[in-house]
Protein backbone atom coordinates (compact mmCIF):
# COMPACT_ATOMS: atom_id res chain seq x y z
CA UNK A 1 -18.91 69.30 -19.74
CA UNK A 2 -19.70 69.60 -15.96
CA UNK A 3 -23.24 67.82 -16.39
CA UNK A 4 -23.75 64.34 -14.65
CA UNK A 5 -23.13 61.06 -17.04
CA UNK A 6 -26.26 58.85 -16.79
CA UNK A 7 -27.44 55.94 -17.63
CA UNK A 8 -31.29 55.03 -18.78
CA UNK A 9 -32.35 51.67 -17.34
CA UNK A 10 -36.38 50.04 -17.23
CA UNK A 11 -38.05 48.96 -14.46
CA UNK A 12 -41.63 47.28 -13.53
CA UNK A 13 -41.78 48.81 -9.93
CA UNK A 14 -45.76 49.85 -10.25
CA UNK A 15 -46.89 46.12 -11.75
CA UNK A 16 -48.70 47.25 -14.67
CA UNK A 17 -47.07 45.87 -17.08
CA UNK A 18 -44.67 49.14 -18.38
CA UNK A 19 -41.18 49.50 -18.28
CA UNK A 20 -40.77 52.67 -16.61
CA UNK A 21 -37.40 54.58 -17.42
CA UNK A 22 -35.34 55.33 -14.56
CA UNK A 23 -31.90 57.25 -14.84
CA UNK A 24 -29.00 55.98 -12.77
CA UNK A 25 -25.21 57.95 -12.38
CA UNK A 26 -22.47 56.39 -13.99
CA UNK A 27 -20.53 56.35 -10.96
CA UNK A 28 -22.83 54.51 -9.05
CA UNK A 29 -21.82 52.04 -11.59
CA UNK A 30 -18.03 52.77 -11.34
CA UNK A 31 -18.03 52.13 -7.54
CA UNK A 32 -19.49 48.80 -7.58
CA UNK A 33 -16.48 47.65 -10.50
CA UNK A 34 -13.75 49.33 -7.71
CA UNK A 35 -15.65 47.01 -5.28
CA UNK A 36 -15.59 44.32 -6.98
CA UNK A 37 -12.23 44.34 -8.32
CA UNK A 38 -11.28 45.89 -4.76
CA UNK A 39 -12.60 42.36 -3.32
CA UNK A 40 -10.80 40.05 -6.16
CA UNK A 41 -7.44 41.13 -5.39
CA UNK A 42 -7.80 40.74 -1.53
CA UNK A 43 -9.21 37.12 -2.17
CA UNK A 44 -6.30 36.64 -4.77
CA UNK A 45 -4.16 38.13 -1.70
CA UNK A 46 -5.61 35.72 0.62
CA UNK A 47 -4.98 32.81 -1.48
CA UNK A 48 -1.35 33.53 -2.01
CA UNK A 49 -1.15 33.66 1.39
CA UNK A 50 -2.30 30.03 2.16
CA UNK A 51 -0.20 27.01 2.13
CA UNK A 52 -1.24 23.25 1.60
CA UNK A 53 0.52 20.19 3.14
CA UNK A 54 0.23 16.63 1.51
CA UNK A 55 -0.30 13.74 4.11
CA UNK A 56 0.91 10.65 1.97
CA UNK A 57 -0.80 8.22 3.95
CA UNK A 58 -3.82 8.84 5.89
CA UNK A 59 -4.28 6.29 9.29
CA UNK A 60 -7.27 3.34 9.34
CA UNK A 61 -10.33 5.06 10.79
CA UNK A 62 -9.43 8.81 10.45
CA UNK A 63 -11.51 10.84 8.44
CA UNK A 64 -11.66 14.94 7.63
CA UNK A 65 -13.30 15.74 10.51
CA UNK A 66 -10.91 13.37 13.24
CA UNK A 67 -8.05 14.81 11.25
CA UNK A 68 -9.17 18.91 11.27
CA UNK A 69 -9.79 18.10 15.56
CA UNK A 70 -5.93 16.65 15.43
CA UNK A 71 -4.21 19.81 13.16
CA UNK A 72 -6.83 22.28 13.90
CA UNK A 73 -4.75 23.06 17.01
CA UNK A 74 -1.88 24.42 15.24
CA UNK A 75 -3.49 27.05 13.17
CA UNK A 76 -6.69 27.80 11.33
CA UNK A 77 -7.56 24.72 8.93
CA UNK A 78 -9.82 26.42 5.76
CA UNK A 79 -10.15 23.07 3.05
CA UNK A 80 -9.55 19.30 3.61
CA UNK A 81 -9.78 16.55 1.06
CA UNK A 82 -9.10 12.92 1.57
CA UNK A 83 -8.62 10.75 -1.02
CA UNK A 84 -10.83 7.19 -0.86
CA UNK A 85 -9.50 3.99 -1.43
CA UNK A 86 -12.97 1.98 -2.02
CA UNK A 87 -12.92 -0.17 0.17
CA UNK A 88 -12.98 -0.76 4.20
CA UNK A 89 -10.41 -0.48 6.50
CA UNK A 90 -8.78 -3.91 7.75
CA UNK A 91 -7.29 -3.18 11.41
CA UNK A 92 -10.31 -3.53 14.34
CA UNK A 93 -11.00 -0.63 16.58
CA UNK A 94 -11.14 -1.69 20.10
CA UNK A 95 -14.14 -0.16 20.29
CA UNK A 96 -17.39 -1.79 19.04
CA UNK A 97 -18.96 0.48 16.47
CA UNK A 98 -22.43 0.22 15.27
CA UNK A 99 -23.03 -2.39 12.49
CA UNK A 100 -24.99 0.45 10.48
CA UNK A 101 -22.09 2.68 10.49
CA UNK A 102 -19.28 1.87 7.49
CA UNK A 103 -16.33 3.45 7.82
CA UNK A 104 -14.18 4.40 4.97
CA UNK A 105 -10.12 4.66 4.38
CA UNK A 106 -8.54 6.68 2.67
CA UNK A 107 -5.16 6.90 1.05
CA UNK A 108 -4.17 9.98 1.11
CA UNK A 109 -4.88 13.73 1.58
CA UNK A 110 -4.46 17.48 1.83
CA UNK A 111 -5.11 20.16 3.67
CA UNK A 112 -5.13 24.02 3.15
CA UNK A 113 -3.95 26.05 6.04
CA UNK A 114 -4.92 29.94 6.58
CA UNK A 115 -1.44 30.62 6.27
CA UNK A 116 2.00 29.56 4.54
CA UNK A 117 4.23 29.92 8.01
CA UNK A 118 1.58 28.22 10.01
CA UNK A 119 1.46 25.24 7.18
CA UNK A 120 5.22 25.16 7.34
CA UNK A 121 5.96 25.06 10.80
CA UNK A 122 2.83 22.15 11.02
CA UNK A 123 5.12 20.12 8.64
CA UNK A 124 8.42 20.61 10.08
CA UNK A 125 7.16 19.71 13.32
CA UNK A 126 4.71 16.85 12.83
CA UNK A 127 5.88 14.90 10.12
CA UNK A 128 7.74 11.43 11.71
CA UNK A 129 6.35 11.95 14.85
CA UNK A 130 3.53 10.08 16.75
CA UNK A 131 -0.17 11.21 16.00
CA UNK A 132 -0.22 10.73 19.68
CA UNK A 133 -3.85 11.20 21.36
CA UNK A 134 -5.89 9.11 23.48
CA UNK A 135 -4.03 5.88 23.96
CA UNK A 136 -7.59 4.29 23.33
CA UNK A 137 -7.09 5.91 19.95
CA UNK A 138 -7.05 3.25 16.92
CA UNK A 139 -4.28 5.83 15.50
CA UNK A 140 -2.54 6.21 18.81
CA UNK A 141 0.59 4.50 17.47
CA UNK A 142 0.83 6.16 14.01
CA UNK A 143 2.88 8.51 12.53
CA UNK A 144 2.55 11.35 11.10
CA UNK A 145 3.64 11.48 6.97
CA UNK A 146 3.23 15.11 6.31
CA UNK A 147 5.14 17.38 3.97
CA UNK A 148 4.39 21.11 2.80
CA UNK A 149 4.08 22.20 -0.85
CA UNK A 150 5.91 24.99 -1.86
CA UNK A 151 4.26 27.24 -4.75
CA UNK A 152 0.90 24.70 -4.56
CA UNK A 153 -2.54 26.19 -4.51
CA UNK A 154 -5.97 24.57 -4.00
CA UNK A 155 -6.94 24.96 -7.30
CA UNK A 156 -4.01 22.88 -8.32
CA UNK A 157 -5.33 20.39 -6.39
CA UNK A 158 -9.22 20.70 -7.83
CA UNK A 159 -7.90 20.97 -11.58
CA UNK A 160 -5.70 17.97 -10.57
CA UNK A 161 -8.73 15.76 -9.39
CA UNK A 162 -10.73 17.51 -12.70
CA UNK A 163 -8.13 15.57 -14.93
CA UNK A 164 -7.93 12.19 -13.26
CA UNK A 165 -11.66 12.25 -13.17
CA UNK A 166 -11.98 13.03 -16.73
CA UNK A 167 -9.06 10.14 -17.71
CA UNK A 168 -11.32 7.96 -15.00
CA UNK A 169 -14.41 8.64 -17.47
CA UNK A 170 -12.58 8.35 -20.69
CA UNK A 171 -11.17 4.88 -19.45
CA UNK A 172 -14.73 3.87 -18.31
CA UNK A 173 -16.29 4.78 -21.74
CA UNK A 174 -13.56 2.84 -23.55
CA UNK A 175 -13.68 -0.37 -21.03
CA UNK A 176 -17.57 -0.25 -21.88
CA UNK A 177 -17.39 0.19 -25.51
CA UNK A 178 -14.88 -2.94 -25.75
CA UNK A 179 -17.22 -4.73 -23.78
CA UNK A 180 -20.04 -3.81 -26.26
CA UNK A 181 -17.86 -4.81 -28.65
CA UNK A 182 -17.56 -8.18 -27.58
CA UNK A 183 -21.37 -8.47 -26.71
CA UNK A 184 -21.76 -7.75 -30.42
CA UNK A 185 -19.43 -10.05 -31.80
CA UNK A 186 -20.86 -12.96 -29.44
CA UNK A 187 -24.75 -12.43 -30.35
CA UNK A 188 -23.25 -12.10 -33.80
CA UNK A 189 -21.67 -15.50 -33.53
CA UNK A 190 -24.58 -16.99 -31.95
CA UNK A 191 -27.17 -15.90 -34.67
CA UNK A 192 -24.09 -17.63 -36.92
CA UNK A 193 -24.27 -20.84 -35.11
CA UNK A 194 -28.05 -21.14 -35.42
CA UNK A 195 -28.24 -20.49 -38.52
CA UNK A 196 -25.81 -23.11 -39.53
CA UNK A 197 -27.76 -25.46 -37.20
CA UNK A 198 -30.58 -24.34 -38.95
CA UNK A 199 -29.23 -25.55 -42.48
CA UNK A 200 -27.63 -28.68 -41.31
CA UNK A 201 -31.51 -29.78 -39.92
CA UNK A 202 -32.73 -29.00 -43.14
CA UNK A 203 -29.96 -30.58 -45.12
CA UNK A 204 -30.23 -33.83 -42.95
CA UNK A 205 -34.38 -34.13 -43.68
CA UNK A 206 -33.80 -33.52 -46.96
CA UNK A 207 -31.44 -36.37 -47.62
CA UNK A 208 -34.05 -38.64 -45.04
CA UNK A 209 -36.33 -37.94 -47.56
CA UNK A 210 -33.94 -38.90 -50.66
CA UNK A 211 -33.49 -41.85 -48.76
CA UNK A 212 -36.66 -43.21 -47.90
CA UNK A 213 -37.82 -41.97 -51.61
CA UNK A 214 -34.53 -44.16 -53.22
CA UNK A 215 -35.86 -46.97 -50.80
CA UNK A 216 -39.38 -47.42 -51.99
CA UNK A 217 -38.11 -47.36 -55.62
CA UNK A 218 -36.09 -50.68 -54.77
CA UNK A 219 -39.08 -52.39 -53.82
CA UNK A 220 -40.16 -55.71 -55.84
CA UNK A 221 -42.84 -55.23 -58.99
CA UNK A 222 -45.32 -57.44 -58.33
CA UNK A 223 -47.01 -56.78 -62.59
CA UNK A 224 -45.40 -57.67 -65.86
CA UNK A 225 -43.91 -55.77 -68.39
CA UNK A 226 -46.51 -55.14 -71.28
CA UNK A 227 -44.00 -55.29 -74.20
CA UNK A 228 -45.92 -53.91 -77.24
CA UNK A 229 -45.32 -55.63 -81.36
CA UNK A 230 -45.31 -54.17 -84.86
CA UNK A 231 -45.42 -56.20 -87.56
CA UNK A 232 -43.12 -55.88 -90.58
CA UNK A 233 -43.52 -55.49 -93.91
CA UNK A 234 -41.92 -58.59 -95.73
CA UNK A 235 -38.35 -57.07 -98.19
CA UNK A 236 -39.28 -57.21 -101.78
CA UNK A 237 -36.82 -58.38 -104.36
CA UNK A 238 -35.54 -56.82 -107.11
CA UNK A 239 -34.83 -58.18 -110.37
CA UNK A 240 -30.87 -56.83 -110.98
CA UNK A 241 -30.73 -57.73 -114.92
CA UNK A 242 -34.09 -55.34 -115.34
CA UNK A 243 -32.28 -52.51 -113.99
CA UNK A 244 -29.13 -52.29 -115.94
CA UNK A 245 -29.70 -50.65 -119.21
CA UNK A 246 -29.19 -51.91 -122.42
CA UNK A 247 -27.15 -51.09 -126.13
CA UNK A 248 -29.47 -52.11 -128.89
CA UNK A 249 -28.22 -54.27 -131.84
CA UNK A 250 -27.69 -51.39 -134.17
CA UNK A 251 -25.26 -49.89 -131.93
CA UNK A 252 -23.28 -52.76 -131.62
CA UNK A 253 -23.13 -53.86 -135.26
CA UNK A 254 -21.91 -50.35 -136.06
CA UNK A 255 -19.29 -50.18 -133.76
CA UNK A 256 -17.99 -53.97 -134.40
CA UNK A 257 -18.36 -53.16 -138.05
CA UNK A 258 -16.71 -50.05 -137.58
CA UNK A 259 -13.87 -52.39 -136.20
């Protein structure tokens, strides 16, 4: 009962080739799970402990890192994402910018703060008010649209962006199987159409063939007819009084005589 649990385990320490056996405690084992449970629930801790804030619209030239220098002053920033809108920003800086550099907008955004009060008191105090800055600043004059999200966690936001990126794919793999569709059904028409051009060419030699063939049998004769005789046997009469029979005299003298 006092003895030592352990547990056998192999190892290839010496490079020959054999498992060696090597016995390890069980609570060796047992510490590491209290660790790493131990370290779980202070992450989980730590996460409940954070707070997000939505920015519903995100200024022309302002990206994640302009944007953690601007809020990064009011508590410790951990996560940023921006949302893209695809295409360039319209309003000019009044700087020049290199040609090689392409800026991109976004539409809107989030951003997890270390800690729900901090990410609270951000919000109450910044949202309406002027992003302020540098007066040379291209966002100088805009305001801040900021709001914090009660009971919303990061991986809200990631399973969120999961699901509009998987109804993004499914909508791309049905917009490209209608367009296959209609690929199909236009080669399928085509071969159609050539096929029937096909037959009406063949059809239209064939009756320039009937023609020319019902032309040449029009044509003059320039020989005769060769129109070929029998001759006929001449009709042979017949005598009609031989034919007929005849009563002999006997007969009729007894049958007159009879009378």
């Amino acid at each position: 009962m006092g003895e030592e649990e352990k547990q056998v385990v192999y190892d290839d320490d010496k490079g020959d080739g054999f498992e060696d056996e090597i016995s390890i405690p069980n609570s060796q084992n047992k510490n590491k799970t209290k660790k790493k449970m131990r370290k779980l629930l202070e992450e989980a801790a730590e996460a409940d402990n954070r707070g997000v804030c939505y920015l519903s619209r995100v200024p022309p030239h302002m990206d994640h890192v302009k944007l953690r220098q601007l809020l990064s002053q009011y508590g410790e920033i951990l996560r940023i994402y921006l949302t893209p809108t695809g295409h360039q920003p319209q309003v000019k800086s009044k700087r020049p910018r290199p040609s090689k550099v392409q800026e991109q907008e976004f539409s809107e955004g989030w951003v997890e703060f270390a800690r729900k009060g901090i990410a609270k008191r951000v919000a109450n105090m910044l949202n309406g008010e002027q992003i302020g800055g540098r007066k040379r600043s291209s966002f100088y004059y805009d305001l801040w649209n900021i709001k914090y999200l009660s009971k919303f966690k990061w991986d809200d936001l990631t399973e969120e962006i999961a699901y509009k990126s998987a109804i993004r794919e499914q909508k791309l793999a049905l917009e490209l199987s209608a367009a296959k569709r209609e690929r199909d059904f236009y080669l399928s028409k085509v071969d159609q159409s050539r096929a029937q051009n096909a037959i009406e060419e063949r059809m239209k030699k064939k009756q320039k063939v009937q023609e020319e063939s019902g032309m040449n049998s029009k044509l003059p004769v320039t020989h005769k007819k060769v129109i070929r005789q029998f001759r006929q046997k001449k009709p042979v009469a017949v005598d009609s009084s031989q034919g007929k029979p005849r009563l002999s005299k006997d007969v009729l003298a007894g049958i007159f005589a009879g009378s």
